[in-house]
C-alpha atoms as a PDB file:
ATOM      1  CA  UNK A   1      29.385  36.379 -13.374  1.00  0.00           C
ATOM      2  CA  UNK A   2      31.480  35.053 -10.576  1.00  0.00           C
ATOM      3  CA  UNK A   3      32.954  31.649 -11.466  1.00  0.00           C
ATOM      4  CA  UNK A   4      32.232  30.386  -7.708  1.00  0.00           C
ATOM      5  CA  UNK A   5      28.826  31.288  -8.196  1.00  0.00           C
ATOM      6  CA  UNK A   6      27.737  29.635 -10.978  1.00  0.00           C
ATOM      7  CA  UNK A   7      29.901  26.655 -10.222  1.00  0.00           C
ATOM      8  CA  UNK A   8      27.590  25.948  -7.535  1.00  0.00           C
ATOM      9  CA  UNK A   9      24.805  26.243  -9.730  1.00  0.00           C
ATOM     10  CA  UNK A  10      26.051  23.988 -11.887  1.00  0.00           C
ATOM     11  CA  UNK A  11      26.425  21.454  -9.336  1.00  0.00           C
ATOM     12  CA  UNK A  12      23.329  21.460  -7.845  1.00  0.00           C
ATOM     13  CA  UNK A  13      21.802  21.421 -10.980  1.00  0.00           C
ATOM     14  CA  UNK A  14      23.297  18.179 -12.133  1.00  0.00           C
ATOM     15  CA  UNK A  15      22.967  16.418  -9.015  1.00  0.00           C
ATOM     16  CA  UNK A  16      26.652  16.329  -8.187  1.00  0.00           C
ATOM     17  CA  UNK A  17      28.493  16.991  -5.171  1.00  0.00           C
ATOM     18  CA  UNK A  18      29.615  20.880  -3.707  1.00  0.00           C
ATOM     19  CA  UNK A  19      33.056  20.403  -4.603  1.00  0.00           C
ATOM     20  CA  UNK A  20      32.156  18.874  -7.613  1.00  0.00           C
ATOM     21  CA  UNK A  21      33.337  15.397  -6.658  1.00  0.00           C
ATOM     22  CA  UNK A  22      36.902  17.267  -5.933  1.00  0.00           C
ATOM     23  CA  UNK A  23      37.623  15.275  -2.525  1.00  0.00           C
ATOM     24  CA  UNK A  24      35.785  12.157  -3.019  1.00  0.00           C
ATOM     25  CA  UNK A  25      38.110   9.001  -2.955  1.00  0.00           C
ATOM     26  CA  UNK A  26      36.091   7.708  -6.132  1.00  0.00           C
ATOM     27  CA  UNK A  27      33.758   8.725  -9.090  1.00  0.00           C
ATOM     28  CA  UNK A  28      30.887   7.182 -10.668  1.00  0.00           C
ATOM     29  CA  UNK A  29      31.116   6.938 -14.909  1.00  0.00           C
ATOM     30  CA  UNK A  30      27.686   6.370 -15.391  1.00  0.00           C
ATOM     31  CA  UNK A  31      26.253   4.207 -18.380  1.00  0.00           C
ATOM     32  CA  UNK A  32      22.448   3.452 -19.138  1.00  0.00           C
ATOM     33  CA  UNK A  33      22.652  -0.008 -17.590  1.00  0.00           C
ATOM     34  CA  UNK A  34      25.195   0.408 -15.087  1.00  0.00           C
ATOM     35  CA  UNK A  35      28.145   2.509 -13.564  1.00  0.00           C
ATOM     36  CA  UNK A  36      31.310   2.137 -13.156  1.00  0.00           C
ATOM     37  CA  UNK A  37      33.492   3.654  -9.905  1.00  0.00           C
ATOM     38  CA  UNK A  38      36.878   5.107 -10.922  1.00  0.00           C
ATOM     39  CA  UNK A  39      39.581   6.470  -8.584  1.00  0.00           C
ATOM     40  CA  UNK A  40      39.771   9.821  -8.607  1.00  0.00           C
ATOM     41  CA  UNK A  41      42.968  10.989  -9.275  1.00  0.00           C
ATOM     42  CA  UNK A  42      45.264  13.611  -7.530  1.00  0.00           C
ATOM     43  CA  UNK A  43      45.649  14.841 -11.174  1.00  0.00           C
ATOM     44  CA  UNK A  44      41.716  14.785 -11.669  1.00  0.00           C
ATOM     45  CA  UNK A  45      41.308  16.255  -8.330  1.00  0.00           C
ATOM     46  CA  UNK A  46      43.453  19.533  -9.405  1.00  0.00           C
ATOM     47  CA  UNK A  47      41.518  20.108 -13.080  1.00  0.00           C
ATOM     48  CA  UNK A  48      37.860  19.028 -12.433  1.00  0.00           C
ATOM     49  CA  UNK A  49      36.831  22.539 -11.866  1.00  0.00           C
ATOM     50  CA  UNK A  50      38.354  23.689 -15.521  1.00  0.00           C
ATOM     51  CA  UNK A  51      36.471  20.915 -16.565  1.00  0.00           C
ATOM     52  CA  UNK A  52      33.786  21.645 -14.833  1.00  0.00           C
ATOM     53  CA  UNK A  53      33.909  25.574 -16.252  1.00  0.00           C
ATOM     54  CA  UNK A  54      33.968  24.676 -19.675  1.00  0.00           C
ATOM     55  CA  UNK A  55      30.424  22.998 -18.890  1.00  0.00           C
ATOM     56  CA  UNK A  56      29.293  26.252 -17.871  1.00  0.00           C
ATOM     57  CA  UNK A  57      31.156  28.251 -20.484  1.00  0.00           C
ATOM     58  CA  UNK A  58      29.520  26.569 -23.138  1.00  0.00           C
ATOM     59  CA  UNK A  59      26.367  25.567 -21.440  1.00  0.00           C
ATOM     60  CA  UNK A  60      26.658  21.911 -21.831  1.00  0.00           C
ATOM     61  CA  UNK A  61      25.092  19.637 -19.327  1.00  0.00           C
ATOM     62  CA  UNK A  62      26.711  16.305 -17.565  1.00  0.00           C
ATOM     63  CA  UNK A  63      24.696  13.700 -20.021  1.00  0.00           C
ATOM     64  CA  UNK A  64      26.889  11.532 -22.501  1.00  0.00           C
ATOM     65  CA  UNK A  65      26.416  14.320 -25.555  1.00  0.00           C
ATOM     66  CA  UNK A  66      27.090  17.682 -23.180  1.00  0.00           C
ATOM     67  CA  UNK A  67      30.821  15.427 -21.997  1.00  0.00           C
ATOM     68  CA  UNK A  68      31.025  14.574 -25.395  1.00  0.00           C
ATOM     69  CA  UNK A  69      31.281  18.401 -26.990  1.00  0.00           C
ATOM     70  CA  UNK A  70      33.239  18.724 -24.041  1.00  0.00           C
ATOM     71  CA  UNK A  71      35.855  15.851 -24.535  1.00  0.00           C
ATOM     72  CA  UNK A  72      35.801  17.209 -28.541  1.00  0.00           C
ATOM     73  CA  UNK A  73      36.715  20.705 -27.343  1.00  0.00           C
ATOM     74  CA  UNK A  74      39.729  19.292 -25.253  1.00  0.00           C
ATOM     75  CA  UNK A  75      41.214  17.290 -28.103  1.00  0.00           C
ATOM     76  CA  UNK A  76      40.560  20.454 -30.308  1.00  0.00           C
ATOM     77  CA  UNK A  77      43.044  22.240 -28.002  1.00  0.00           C
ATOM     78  CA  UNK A  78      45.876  19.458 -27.305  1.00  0.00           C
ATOM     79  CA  UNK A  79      44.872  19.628 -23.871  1.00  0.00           C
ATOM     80  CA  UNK A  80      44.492  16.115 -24.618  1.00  0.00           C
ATOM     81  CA  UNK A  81      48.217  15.970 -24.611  1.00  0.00           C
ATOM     82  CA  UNK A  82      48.709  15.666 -20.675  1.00  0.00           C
ATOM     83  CA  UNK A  83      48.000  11.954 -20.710  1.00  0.00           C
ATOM     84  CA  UNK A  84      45.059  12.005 -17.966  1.00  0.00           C
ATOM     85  CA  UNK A  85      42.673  14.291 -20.042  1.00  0.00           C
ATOM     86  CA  UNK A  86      43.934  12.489 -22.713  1.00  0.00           C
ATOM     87  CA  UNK A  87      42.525   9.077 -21.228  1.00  0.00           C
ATOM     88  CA  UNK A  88      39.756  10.404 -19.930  1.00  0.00           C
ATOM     89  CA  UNK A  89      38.529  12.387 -22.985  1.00  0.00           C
ATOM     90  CA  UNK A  90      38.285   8.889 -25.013  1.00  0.00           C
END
């Protein structure tokens, strides 16, 4: 398996962008009713593809329960403790 490889998968297969949203100005937190557009950090910028990984690691999708197990499995491993996953994972 080649990380680059299946990173694209992923991303076509939930709808997101090549890069995975890394050099978009903004990104869309999406609700049922409505979504919200969020700056996207430098910090974000450098991490979304470990993020992004862990999706494909443990074959979780982009809905609210597949970030969800992902979020839990941050906290699990104080990653949580560099403040933006931190924020971002509640």
């Amino acid at each position: 398996m080649l990380i680059s490889k299946e990173l694209k998968q992923f991303y076509i297969q939930n709808n997101l962008a090549k890069d995975g949203g890394k050099n978009d100005a903004y990104f869309l937190l999406k609700f049922k009713l409505f979504s919200i557009k969020l700056p996207n950090s430098d910090f974000r910028k450098k991490v979304i593809h470990v993020h992004d990984v862990q999706h494909i690691l443990y074959d979780k999708d982009v809905t609210w329960k597949g970030e969800a197990f992902i979020a839990g499995w941050e906290i699990a491993t104080n990653i949580w403790k560099h403040f933006p996953i931190g924020l971002m994972s509640l």
